[in-house]
PDB file of N, CA and C in Angstrom:
ATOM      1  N   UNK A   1     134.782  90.298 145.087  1.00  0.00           N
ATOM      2  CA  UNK A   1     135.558  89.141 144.770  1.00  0.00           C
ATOM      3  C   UNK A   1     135.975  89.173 143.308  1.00  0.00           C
ATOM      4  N   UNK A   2     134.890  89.731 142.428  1.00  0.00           N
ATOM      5  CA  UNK A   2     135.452  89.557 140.988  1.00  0.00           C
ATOM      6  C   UNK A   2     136.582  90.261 140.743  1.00  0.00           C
ATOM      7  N   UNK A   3     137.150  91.617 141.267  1.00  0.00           N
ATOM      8  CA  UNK A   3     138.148  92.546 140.890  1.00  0.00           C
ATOM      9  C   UNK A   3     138.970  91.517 141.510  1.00  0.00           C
ATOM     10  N   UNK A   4     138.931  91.189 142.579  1.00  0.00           N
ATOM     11  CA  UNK A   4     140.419  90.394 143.151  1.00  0.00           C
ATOM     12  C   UNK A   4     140.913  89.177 142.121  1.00  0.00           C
ATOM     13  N   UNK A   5     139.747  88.699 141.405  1.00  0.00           N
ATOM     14  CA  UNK A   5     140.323  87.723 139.902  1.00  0.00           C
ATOM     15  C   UNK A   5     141.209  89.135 138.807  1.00  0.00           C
ATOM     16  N   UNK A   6     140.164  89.774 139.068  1.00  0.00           N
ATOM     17  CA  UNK A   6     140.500  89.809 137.949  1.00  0.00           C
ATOM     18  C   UNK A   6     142.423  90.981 137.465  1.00  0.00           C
ATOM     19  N   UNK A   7     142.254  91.306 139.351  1.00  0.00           N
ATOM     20  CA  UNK A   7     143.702  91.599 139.189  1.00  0.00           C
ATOM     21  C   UNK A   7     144.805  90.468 139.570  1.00  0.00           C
ATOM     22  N   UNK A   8     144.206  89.146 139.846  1.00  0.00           N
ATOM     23  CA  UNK A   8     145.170  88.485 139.502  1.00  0.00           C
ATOM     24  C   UNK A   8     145.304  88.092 138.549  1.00  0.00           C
ATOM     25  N   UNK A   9     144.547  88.089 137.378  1.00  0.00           N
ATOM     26  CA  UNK A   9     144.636  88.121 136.168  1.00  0.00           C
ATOM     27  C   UNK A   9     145.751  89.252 135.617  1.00  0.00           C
ATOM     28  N   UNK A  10     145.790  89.850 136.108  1.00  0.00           N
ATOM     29  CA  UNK A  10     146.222  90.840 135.523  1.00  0.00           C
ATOM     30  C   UNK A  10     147.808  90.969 135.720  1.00  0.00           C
ATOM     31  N   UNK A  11     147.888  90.412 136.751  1.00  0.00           N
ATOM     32  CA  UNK A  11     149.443  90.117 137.651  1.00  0.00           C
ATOM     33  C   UNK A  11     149.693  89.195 136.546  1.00  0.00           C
ATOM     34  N   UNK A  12     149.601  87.784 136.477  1.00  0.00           N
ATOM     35  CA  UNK A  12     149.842  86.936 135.686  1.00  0.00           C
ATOM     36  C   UNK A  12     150.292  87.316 134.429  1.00  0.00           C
ATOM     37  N   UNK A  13     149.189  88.388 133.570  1.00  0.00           N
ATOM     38  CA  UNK A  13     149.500  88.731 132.601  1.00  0.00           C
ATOM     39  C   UNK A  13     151.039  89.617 132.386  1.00  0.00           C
ATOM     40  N   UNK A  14     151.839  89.682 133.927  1.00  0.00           N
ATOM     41  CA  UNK A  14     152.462  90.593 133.628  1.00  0.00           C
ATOM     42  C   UNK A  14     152.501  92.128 134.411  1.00  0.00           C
ATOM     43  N   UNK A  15     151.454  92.752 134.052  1.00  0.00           N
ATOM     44  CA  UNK A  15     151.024  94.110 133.642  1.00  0.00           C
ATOM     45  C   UNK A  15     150.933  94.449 135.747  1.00  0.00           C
ATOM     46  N   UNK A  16     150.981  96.086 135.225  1.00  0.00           N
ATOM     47  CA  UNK A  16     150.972  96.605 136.869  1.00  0.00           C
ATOM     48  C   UNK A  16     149.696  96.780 137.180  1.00  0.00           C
ATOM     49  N   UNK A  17     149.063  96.735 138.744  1.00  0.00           N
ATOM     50  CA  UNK A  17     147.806  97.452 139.214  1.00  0.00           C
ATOM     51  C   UNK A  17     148.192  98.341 139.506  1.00  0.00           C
ATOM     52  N   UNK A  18     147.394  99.645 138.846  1.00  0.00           N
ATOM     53  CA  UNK A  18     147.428 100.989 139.619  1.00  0.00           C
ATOM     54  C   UNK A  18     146.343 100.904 140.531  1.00  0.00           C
ATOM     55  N   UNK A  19     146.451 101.115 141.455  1.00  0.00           N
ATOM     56  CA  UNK A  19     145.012 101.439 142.673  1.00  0.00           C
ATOM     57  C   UNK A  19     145.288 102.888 142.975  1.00  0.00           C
ATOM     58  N   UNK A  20     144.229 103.522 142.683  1.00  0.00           N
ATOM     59  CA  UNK A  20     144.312 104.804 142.538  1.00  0.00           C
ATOM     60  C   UNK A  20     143.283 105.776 144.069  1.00  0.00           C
ATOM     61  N   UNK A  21     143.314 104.732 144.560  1.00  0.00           N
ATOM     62  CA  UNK A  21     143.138 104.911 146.422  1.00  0.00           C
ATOM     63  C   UNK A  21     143.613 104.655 147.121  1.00  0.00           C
ATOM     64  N   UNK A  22     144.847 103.964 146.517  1.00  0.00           N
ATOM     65  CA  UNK A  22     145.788 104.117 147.331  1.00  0.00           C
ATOM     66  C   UNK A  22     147.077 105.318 147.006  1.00  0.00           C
ATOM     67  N   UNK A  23     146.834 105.674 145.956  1.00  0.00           N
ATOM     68  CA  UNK A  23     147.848 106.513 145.647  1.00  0.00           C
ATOM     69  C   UNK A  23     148.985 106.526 144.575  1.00  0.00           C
ATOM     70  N   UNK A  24     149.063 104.832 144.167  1.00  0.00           N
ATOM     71  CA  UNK A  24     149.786 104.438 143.257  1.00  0.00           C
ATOM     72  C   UNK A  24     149.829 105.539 142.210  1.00  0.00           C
ATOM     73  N   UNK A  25     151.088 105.442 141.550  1.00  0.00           N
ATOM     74  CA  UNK A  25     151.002 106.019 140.156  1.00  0.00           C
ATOM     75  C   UNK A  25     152.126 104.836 138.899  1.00  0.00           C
ATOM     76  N   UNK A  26     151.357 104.757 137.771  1.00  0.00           N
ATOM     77  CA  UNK A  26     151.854 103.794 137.187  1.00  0.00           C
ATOM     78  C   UNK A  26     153.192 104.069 136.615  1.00  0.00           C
ATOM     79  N   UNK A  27     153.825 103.626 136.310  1.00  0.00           N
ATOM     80  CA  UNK A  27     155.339 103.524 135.921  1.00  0.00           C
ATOM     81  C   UNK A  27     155.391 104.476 134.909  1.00  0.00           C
ATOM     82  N   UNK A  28     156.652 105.204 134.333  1.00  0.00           N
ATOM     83  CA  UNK A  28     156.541 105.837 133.347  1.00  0.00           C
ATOM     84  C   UNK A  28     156.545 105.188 131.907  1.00  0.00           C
ATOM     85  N   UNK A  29     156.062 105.710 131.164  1.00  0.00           N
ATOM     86  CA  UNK A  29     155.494 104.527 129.794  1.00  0.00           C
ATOM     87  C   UNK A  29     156.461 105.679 129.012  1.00  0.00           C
ATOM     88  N   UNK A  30     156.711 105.342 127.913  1.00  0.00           N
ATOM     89  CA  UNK A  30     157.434 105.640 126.669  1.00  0.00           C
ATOM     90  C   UNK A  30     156.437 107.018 126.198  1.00  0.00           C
ATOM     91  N   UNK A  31     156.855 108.087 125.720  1.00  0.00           N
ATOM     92  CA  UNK A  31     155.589 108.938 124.756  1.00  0.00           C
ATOM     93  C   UNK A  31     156.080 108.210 123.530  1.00  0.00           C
ATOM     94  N   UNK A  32     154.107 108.427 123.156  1.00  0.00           N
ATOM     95  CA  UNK A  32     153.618 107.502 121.967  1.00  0.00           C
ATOM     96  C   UNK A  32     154.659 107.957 120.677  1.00  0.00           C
ATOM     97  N   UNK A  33     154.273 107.243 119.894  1.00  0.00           N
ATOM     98  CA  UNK A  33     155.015 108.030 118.751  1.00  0.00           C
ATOM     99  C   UNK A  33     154.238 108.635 117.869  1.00  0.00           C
ATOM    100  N   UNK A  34     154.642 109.803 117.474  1.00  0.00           N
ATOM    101  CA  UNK A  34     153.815 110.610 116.654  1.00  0.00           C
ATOM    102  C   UNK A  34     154.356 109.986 115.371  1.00  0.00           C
ATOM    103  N   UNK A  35     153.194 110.111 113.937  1.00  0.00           N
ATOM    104  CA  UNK A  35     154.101 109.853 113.042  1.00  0.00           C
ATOM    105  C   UNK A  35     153.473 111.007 112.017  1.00  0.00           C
ATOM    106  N   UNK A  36     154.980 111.140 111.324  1.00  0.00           N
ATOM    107  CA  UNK A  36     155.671 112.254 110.625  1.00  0.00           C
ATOM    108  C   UNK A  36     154.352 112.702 109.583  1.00  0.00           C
ATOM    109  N   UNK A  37     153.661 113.929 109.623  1.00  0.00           N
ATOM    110  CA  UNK A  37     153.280 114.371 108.663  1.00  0.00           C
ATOM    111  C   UNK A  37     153.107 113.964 107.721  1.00  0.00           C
ATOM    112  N   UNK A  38     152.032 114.036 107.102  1.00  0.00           N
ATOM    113  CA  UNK A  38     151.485 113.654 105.391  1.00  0.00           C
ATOM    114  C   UNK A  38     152.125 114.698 104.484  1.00  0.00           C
ATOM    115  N   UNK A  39     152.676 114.799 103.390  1.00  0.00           N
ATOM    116  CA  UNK A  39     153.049 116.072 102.573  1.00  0.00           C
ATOM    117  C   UNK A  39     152.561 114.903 101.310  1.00  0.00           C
ATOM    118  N   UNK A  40     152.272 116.198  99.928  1.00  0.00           N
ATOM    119  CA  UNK A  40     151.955 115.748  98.928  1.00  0.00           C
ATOM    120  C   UNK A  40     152.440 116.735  98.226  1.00  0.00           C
ATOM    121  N   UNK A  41     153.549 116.607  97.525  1.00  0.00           N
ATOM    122  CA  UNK A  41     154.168 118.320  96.772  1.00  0.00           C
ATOM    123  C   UNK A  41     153.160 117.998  95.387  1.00  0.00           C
ATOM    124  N   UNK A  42     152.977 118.923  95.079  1.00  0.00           N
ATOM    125  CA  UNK A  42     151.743 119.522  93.809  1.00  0.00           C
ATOM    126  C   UNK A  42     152.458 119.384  92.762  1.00  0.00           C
ATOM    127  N   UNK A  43     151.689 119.023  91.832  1.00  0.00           N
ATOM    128  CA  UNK A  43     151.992 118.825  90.281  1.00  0.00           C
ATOM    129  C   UNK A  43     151.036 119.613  89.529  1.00  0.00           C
ATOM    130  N   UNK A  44     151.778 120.056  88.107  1.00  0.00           N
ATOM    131  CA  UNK A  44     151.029 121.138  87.033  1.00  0.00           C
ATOM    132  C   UNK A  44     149.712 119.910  86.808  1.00  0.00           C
ATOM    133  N   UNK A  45     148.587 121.216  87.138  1.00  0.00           N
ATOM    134  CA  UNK A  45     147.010 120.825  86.697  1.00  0.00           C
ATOM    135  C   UNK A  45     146.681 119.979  87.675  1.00  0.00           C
ATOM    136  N   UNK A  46     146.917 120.351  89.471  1.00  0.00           N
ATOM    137  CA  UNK A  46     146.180 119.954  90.303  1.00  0.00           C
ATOM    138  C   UNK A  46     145.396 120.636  90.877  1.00  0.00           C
ATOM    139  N   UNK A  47     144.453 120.084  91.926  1.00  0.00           N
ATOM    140  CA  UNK A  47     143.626 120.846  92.360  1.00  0.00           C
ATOM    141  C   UNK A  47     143.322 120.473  93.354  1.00  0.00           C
ATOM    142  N   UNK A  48     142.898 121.173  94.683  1.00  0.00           N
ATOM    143  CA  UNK A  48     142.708 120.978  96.416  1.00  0.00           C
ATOM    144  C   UNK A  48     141.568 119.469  96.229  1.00  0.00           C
ATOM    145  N   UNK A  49     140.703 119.742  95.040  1.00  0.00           N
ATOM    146  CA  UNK A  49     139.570 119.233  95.360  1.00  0.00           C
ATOM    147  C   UNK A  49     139.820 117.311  94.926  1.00  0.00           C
ATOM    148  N   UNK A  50     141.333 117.646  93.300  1.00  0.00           N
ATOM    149  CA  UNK A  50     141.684 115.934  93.082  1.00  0.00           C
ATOM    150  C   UNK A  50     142.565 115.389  93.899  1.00  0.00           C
ATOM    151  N   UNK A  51     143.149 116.321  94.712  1.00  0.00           N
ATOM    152  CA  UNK A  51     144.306 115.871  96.089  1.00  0.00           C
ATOM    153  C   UNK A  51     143.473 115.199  97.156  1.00  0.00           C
ATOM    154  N   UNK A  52     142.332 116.265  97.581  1.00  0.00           N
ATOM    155  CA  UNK A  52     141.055 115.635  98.614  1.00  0.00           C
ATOM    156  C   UNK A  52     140.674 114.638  97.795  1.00  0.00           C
ATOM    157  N   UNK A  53     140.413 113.907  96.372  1.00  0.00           N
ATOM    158  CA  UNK A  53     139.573 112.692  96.311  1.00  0.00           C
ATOM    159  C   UNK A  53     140.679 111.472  96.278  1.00  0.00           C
ATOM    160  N   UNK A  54     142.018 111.948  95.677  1.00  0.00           N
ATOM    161  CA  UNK A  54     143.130 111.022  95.935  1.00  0.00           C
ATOM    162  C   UNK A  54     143.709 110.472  97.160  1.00  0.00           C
ATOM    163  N   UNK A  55     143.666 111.488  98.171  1.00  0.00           N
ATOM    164  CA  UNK A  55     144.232 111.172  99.374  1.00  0.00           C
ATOM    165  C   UNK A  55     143.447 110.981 100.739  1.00  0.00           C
ATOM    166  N   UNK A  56     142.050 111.612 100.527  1.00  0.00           N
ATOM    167  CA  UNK A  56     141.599 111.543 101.507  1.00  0.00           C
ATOM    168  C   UNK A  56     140.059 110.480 101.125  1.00  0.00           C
ATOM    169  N   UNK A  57     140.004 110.082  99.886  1.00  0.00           N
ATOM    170  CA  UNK A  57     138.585 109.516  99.529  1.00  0.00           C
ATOM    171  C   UNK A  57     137.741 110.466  99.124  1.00  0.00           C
ATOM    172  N   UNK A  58     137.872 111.679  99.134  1.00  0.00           N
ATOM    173  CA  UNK A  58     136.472 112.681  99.021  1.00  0.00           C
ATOM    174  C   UNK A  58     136.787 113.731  98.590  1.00  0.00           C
ATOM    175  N   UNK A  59     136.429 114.501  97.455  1.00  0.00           N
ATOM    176  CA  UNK A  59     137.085 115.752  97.113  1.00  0.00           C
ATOM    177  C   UNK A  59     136.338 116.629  97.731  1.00  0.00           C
ATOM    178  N   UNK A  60     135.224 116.873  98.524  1.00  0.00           N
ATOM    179  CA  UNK A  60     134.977 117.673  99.436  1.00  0.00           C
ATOM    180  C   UNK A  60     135.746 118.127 100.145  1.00  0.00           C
ATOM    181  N   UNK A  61     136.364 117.289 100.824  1.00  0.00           N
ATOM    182  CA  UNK A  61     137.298 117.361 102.109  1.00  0.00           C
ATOM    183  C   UNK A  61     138.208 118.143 101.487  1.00  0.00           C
ATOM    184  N   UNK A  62     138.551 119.499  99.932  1.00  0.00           N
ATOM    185  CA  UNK A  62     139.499 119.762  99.998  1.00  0.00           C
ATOM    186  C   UNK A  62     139.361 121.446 101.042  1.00  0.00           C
ATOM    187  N   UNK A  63     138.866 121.386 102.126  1.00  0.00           N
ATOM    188  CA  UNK A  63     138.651 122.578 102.618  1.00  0.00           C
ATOM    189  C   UNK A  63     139.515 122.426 103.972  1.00  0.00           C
ATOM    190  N   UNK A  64     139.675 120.750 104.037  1.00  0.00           N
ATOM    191  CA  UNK A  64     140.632 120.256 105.155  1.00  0.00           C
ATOM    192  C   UNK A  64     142.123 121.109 104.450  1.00  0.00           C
ATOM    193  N   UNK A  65     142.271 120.207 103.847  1.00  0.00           N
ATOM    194  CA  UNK A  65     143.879 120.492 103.235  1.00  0.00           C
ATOM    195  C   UNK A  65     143.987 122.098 103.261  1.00  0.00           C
ATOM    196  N   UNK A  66     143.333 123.066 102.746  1.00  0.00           N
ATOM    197  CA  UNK A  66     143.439 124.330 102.305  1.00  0.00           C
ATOM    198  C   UNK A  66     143.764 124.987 104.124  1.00  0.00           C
ATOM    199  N   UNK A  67     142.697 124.089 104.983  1.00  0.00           N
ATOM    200  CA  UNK A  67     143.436 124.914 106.374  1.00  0.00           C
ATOM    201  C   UNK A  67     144.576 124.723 106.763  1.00  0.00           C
ATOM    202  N   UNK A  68     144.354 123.305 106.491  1.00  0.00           N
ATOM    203  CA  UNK A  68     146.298 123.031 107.042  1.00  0.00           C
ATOM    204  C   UNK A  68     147.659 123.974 106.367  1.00  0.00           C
ATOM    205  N   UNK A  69     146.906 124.363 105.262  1.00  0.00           N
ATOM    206  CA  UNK A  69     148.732 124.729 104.477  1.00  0.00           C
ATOM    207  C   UNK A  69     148.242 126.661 104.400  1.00  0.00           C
ATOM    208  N   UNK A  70     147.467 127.011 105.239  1.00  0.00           N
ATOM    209  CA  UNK A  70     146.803 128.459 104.300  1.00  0.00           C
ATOM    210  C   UNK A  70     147.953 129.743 104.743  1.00  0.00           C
ATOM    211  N   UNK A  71     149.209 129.083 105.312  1.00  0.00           N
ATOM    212  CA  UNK A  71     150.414 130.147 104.802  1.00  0.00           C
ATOM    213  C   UNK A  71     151.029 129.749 103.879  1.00  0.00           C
ATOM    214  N   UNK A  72     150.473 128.955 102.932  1.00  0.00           N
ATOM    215  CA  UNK A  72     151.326 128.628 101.838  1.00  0.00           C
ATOM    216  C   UNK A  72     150.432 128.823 100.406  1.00  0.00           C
ATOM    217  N   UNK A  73     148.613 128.399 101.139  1.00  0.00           N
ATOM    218  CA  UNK A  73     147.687 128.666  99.811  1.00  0.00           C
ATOM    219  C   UNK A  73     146.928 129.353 100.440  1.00  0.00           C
ATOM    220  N   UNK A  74     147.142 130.927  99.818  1.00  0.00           N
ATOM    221  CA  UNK A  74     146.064 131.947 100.143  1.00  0.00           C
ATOM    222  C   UNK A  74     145.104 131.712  99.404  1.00  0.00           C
ATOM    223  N   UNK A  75     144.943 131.551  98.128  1.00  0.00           N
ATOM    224  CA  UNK A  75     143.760 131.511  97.230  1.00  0.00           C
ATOM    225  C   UNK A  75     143.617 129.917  97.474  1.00  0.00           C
ATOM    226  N   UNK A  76     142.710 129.015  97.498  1.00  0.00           N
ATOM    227  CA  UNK A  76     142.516 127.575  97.361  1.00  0.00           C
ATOM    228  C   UNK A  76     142.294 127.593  95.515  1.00  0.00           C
ATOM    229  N   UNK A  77     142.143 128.066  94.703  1.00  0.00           N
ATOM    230  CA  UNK A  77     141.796 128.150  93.433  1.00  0.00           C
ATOM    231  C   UNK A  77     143.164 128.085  93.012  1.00  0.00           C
ATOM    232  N   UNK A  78     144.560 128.430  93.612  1.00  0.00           N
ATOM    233  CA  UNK A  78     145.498 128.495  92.769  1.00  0.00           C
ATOM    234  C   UNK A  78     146.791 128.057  93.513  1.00  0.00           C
ATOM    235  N   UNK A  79     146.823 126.980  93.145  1.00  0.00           N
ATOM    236  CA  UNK A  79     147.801 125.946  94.038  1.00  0.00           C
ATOM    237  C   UNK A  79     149.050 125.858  92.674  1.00  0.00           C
ATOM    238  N   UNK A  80     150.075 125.854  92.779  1.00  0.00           N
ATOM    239  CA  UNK A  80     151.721 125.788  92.073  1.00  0.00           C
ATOM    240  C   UNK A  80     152.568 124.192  92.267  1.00  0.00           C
ATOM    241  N   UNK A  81     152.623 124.162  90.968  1.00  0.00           N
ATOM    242  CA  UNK A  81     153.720 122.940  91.153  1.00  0.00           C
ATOM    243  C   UNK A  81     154.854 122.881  92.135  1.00  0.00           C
ATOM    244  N   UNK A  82     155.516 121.955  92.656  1.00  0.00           N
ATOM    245  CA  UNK A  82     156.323 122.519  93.366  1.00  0.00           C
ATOM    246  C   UNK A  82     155.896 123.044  94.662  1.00  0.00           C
ATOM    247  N   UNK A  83     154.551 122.864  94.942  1.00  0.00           N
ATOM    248  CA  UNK A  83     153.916 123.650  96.596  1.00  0.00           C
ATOM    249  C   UNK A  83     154.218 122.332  97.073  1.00  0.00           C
ATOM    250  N   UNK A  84     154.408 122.081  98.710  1.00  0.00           N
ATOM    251  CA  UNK A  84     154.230 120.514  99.328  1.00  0.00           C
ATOM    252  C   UNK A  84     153.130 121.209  99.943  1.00  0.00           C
ATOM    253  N   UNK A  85     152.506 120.562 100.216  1.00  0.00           N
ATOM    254  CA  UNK A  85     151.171 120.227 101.445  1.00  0.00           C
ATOM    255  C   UNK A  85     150.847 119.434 102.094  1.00  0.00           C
ATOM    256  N   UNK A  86     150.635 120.051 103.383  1.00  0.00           N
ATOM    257  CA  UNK A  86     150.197 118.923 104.322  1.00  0.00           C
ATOM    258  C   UNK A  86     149.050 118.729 104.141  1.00  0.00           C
ATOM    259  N   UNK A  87     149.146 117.093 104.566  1.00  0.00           N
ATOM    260  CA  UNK A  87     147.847 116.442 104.195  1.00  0.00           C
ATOM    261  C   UNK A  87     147.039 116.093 105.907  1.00  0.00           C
ATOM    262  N   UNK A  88     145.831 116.180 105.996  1.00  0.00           N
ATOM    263  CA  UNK A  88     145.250 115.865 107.389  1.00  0.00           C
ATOM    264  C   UNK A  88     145.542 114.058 107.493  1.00  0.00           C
TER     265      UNK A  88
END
């Protein structure tokens, strides 16, 4: 008895029942939206580790950043003005 509230609840609200013993399949929904990449282009006298405490809270975390961009920073020790990077 409670599911039968509570999909009329649910009717009311609007919204579809999928019953998935019966076979239903729910309507097609929108794909989510992705959103666009973090970039942070580099400035003279930065470093993976003040980008990780600026952007991410933690300069540990600069081992994140160094995977994301490592066709762009082979060495993590020597990052160039002018580099963008993605940020996690």
């Amino acid at each position: 008895m409670r599911g039968a509230v509570r999909r009329r609840e649910v009717r009311e609200a609007g919204l579809r029942v999928v019953d998935a013993v019966k076979g239903e399949t729910a309507a097609a929904r929108p794909a989510p939206q992705v959103p666009p990449p973090r970039t942070y282009t580099a400035v003279s006298g930065d470093t993976l580790w003040a980008i990780a405490k600026r952007f991410l809270g933690d300069g540990a975390r600069w081992p994140e950043i160094h995977a994301l961009n490592l066709d762009t920073v082979s060495n993590p020790n020597m990052i160039f003005a002018g580099q963008i990077l993605l940020l996690p």
